[in-house]
C-alpha atoms as a PDB file:
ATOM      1  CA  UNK A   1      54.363  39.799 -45.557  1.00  0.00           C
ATOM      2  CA  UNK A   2      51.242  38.669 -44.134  1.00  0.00           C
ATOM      3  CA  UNK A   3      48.872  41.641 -44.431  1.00  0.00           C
ATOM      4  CA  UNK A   4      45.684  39.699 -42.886  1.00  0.00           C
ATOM      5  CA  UNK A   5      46.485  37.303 -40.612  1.00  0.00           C
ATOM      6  CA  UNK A   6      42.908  37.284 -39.187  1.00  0.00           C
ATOM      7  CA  UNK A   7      39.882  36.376 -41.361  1.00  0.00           C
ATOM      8  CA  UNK A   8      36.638  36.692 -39.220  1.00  0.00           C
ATOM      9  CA  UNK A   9      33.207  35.800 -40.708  1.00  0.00           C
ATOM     10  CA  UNK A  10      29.814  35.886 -39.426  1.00  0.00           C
ATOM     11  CA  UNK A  11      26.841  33.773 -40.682  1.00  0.00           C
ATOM     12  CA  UNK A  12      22.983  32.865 -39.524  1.00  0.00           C
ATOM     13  CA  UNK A  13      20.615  30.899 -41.599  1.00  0.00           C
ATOM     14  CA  UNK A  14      21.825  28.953 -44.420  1.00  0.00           C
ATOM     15  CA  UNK A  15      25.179  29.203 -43.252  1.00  0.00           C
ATOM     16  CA  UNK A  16      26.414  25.526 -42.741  1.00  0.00           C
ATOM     17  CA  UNK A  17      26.107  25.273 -46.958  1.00  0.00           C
ATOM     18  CA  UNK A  18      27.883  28.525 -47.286  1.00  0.00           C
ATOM     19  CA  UNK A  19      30.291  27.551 -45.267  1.00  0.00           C
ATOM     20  CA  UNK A  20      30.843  23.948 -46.884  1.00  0.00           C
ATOM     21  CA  UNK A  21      31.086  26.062 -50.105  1.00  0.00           C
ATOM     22  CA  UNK A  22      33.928  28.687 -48.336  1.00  0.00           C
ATOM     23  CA  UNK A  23      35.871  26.712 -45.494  1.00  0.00           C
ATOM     24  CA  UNK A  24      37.295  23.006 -47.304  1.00  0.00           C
ATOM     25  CA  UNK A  25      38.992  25.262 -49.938  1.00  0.00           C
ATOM     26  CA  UNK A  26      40.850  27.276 -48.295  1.00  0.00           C
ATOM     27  CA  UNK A  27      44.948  25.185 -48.930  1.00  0.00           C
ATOM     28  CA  UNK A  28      46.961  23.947 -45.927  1.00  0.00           C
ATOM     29  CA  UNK A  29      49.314  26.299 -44.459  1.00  0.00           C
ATOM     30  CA  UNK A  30      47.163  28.929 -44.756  1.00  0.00           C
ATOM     31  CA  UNK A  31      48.723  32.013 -43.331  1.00  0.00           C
ATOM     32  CA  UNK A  32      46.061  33.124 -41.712  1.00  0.00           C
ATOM     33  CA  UNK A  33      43.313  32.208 -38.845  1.00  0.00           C
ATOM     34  CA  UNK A  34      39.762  31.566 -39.796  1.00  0.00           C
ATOM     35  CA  UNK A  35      37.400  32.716 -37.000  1.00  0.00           C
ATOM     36  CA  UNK A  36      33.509  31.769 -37.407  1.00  0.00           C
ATOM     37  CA  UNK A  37      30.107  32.697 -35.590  1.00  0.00           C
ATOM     38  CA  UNK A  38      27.965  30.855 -36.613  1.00  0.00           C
ATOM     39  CA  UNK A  39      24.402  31.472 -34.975  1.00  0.00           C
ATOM     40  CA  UNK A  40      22.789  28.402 -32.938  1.00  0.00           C
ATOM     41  CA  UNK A  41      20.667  27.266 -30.431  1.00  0.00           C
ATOM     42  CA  UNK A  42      22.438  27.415 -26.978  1.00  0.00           C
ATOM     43  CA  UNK A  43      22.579  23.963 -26.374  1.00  0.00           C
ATOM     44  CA  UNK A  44      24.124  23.027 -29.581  1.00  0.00           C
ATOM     45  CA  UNK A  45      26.796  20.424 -29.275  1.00  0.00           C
ATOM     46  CA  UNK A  46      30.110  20.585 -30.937  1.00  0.00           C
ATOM     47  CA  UNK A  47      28.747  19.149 -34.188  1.00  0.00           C
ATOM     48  CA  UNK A  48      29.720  22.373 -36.279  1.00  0.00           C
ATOM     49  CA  UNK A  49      33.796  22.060 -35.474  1.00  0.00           C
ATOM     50  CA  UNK A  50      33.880  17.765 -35.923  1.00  0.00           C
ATOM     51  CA  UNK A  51      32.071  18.534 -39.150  1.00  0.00           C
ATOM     52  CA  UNK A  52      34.420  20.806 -40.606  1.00  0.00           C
ATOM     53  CA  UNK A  53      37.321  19.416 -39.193  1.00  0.00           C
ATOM     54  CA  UNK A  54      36.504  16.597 -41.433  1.00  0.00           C
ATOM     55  CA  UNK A  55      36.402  17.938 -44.563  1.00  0.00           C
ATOM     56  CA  UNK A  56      38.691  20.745 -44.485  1.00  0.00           C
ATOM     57  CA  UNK A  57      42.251  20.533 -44.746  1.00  0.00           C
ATOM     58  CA  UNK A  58      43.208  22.899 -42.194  1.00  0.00           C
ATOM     59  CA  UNK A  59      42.546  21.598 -38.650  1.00  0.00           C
ATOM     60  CA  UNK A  60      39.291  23.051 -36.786  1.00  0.00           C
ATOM     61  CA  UNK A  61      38.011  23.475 -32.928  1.00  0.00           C
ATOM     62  CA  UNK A  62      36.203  25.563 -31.047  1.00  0.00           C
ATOM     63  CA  UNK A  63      37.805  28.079 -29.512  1.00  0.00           C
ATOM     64  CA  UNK A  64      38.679  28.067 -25.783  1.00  0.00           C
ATOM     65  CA  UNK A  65      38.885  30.393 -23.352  1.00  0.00           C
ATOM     66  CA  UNK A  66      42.610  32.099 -22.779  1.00  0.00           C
ATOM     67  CA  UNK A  67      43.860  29.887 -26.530  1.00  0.00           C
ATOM     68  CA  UNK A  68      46.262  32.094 -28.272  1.00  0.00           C
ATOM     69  CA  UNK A  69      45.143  32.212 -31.694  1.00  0.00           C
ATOM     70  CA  UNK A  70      47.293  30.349 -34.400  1.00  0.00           C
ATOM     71  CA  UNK A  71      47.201  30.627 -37.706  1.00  0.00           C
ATOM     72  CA  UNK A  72      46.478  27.753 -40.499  1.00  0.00           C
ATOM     73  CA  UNK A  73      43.702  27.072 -37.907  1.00  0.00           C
ATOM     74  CA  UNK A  74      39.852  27.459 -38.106  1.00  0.00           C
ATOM     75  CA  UNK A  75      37.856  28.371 -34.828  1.00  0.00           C
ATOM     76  CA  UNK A  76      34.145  28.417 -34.295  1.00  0.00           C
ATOM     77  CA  UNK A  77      33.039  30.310 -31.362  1.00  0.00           C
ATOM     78  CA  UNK A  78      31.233  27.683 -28.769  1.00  0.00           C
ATOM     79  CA  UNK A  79      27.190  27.488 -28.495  1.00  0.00           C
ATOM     80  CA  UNK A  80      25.950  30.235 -25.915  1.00  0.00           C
ATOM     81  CA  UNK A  81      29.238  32.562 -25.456  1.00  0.00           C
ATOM     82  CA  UNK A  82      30.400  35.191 -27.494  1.00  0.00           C
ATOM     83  CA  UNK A  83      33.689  34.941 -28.528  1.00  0.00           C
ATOM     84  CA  UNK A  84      36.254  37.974 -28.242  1.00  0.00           C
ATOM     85  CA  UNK A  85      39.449  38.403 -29.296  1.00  0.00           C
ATOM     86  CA  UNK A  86      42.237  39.985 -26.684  1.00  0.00           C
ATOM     87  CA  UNK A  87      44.835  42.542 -27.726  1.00  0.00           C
ATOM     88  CA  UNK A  88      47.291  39.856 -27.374  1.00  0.00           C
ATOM     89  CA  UNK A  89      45.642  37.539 -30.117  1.00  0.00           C
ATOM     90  CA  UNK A  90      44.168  35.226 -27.479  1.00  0.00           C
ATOM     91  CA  UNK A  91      40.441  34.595 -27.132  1.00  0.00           C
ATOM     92  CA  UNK A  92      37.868  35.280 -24.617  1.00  0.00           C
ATOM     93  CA  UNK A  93      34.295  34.142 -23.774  1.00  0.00           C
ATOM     94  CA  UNK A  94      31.294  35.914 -22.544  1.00  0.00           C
ATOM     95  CA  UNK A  95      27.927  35.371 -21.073  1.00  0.00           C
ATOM     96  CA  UNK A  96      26.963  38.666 -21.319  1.00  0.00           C
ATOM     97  CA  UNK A  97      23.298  39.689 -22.578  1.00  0.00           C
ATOM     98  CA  UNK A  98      22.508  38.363 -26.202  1.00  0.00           C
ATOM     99  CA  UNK A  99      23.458  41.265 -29.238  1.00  0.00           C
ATOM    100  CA  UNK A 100      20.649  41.530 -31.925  1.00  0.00           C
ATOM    101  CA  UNK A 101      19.088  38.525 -30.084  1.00  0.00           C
ATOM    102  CA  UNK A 102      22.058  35.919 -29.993  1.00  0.00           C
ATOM    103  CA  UNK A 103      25.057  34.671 -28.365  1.00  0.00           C
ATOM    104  CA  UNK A 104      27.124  34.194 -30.030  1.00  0.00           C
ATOM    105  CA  UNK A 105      27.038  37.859 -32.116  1.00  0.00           C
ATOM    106  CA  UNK A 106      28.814  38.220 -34.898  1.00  0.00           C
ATOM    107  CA  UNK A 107      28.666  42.210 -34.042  1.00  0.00           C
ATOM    108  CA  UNK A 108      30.804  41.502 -30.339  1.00  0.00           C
ATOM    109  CA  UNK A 109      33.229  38.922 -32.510  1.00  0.00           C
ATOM    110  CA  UNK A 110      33.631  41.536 -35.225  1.00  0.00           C
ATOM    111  CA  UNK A 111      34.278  44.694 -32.970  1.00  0.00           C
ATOM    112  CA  UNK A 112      36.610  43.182 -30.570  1.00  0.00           C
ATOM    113  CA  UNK A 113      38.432  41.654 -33.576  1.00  0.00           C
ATOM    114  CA  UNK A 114      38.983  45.295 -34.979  1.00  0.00           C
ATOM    115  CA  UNK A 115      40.180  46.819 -31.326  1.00  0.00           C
ATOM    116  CA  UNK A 116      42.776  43.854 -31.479  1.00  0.00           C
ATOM    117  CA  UNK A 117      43.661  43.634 -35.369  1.00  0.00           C
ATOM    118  CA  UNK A 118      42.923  47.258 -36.764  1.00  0.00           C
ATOM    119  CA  UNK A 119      43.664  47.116 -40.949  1.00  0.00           C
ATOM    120  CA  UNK A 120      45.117  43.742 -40.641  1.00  0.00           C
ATOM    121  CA  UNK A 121      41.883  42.123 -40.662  1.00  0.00           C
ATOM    122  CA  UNK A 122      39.685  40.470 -43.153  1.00  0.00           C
ATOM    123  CA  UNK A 123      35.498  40.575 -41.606  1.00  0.00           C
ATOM    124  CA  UNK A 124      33.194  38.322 -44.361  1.00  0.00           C
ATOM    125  CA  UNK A 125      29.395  38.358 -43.955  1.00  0.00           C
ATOM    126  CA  UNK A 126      27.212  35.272 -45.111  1.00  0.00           C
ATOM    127  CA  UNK A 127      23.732  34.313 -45.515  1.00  0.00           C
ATOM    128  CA  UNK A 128      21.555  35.034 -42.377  1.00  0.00           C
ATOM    129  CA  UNK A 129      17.769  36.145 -41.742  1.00  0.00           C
ATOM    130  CA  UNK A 130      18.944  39.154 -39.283  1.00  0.00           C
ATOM    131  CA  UNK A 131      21.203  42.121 -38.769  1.00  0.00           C
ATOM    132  CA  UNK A 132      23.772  40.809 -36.721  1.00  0.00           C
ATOM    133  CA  UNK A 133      26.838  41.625 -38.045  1.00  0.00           C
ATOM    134  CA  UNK A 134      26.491  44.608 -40.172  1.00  0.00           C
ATOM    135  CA  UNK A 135      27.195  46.911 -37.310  1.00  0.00           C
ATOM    136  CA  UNK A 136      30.708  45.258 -36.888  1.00  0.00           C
ATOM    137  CA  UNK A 137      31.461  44.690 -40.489  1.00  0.00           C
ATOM    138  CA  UNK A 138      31.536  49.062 -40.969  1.00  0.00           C
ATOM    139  CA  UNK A 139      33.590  48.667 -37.321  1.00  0.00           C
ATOM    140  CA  UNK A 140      36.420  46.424 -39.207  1.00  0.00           C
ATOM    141  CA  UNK A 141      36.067  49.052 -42.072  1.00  0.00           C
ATOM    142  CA  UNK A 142      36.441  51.902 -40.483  1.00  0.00           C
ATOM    143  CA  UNK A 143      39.662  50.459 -38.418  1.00  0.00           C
ATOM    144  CA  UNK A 144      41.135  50.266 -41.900  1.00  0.00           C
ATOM    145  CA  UNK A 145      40.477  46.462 -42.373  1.00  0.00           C
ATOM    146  CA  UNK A 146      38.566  44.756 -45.241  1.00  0.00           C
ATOM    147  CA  UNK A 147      34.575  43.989 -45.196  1.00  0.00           C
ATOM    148  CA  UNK A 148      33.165  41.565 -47.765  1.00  0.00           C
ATOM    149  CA  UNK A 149      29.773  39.980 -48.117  1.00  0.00           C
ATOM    150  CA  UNK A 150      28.629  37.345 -49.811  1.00  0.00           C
ATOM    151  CA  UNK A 151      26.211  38.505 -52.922  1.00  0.00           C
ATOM    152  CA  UNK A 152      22.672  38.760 -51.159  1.00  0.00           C
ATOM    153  CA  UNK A 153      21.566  37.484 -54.797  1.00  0.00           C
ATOM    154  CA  UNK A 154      20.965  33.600 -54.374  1.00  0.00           C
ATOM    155  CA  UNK A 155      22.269  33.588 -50.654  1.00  0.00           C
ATOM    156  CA  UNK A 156      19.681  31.054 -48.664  1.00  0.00           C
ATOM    157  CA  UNK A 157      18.544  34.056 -46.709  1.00  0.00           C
ATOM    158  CA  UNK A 158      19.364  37.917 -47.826  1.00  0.00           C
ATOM    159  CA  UNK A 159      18.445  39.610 -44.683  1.00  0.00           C
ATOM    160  CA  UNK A 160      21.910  39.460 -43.731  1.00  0.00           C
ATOM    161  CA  UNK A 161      24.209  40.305 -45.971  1.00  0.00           C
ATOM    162  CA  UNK A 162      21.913  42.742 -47.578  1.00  0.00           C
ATOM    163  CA  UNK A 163      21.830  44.412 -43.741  1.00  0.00           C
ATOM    164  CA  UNK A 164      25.929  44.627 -44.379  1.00  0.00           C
ATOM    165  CA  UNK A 165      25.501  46.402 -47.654  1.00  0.00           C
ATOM    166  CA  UNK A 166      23.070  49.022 -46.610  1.00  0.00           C
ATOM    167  CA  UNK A 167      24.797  49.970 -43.396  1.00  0.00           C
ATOM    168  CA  UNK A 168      27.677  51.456 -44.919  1.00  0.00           C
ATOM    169  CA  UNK A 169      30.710  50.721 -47.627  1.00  0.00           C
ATOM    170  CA  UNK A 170      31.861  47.569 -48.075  1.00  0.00           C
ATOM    171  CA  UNK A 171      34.815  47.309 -50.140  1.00  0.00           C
ATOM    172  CA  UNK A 172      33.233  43.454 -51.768  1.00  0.00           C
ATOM    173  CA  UNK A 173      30.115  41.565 -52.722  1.00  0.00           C
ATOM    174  CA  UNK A 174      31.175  38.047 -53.845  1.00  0.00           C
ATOM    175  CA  UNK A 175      30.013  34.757 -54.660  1.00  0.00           C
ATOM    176  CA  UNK A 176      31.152  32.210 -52.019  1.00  0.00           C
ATOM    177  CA  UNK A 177      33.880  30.926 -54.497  1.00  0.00           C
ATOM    178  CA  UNK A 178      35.274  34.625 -55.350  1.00  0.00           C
ATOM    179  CA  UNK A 179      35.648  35.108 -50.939  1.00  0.00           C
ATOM    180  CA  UNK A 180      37.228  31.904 -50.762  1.00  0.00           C
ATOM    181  CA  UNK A 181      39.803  33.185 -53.021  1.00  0.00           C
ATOM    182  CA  UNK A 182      39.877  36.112 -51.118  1.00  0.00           C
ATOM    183  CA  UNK A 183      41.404  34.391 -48.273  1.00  0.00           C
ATOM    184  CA  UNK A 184      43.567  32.617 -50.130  1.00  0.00           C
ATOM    185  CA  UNK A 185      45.309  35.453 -51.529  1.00  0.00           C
ATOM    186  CA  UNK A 186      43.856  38.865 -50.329  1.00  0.00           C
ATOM    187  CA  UNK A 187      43.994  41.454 -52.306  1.00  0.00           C
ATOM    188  CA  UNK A 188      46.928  44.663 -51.981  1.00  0.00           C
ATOM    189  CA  UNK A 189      45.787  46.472 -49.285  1.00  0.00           C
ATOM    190  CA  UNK A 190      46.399  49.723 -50.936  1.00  0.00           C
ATOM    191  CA  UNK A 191      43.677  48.725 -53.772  1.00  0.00           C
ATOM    192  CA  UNK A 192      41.031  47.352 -51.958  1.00  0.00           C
ATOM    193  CA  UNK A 193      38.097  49.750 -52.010  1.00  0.00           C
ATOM    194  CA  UNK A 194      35.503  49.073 -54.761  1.00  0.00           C
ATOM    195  CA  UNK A 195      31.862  49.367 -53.149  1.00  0.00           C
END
């Protein structure tokens, strides 16, 4: 049984080496979807999704309006929306106002992925020089679903995942290898608080 079918993670500055470290080790058939904000300037070009989708081995896009989410797949949400995900596992975009100063907000991803997925989520928080995210992370938590950061030790910026830690439990700190792992093979969900 597929306890987490829906890994979201939220990352800022330093986060294209974090996620090089993360994102091309995670195996094919994956069981699960891989959803990524990534903060960037709003008229950023596709250049994060072609990246990835050529060194990972699962296949990766930005997400579109209305896609039903699949799993095995890797989405980024597009440059200037925030990306939502629907009760019925498909995805919306927004142009509403900016959260914590950006659009996309890892806070809007991460609290409309816990009104949709509940427990049977997995929210990660990376490297990043602002608070975004932190608020949704103890959101996914409290809905019964797992929140992980990356170690704010040796992260390219702290601000971030250290904002995660300090808002509330999280139930892992990790090095980028040990969360990579972590969605590979998550852990029983009936042993997974530790922080």
């Amino acid at each position: 049984m597929n306890d987490f079918p829906v890994v979201v993670i939220g990352t800022s500055a330093g986060g294209l080496d974090a996620l090089r470290a993360v994102l091309p080790a995670l195996p094919v058939k994956l069981p699960r979807s891989v959803i990524v904000v990534q903060h960037r300037s709003a008229d950023a070009d596709n250049f994060l999704a072609e990246f990835f989708n050529d060194c990972c081995r699962l296949p990766v896009a930005e997400a579109e309006e209305k896609e039903l989410i699949r799993p095995g797949h890797i989405y980024f949400a597009p440059a200037a929306y925030h990306l939502l995900i629907e009760r019925d596992m498909s995805f919306s975009l927004s142009v509403d106002e900016k959260v914590n100063f950006s659009r996309p907000s890892i806070d809007v991803l991460f609290e409309s992925a816990a009104q949709a997925c509940g427990a049977r989520l997995i929210g990660v928080i990376l490297t990043g020089a602002n608070a975004d995210g932190a608020a949704g992370l103890q959101t996914i938590r409290e809905a019964g679903g797992l929140a992980v950061v990356q170690q704010p030790v040796g992260a390219t910026a702290y601000y971030m995942p250290q904002a995660a830690i300090n808002a509330g439990p999280v139930d892992y700190i990790m090095e980028l290898a040990e969360i990579s792992d972590l969605i590979r093979k998550p852990p029983c969900p009936k042993n997974t608080r530790k922080y």
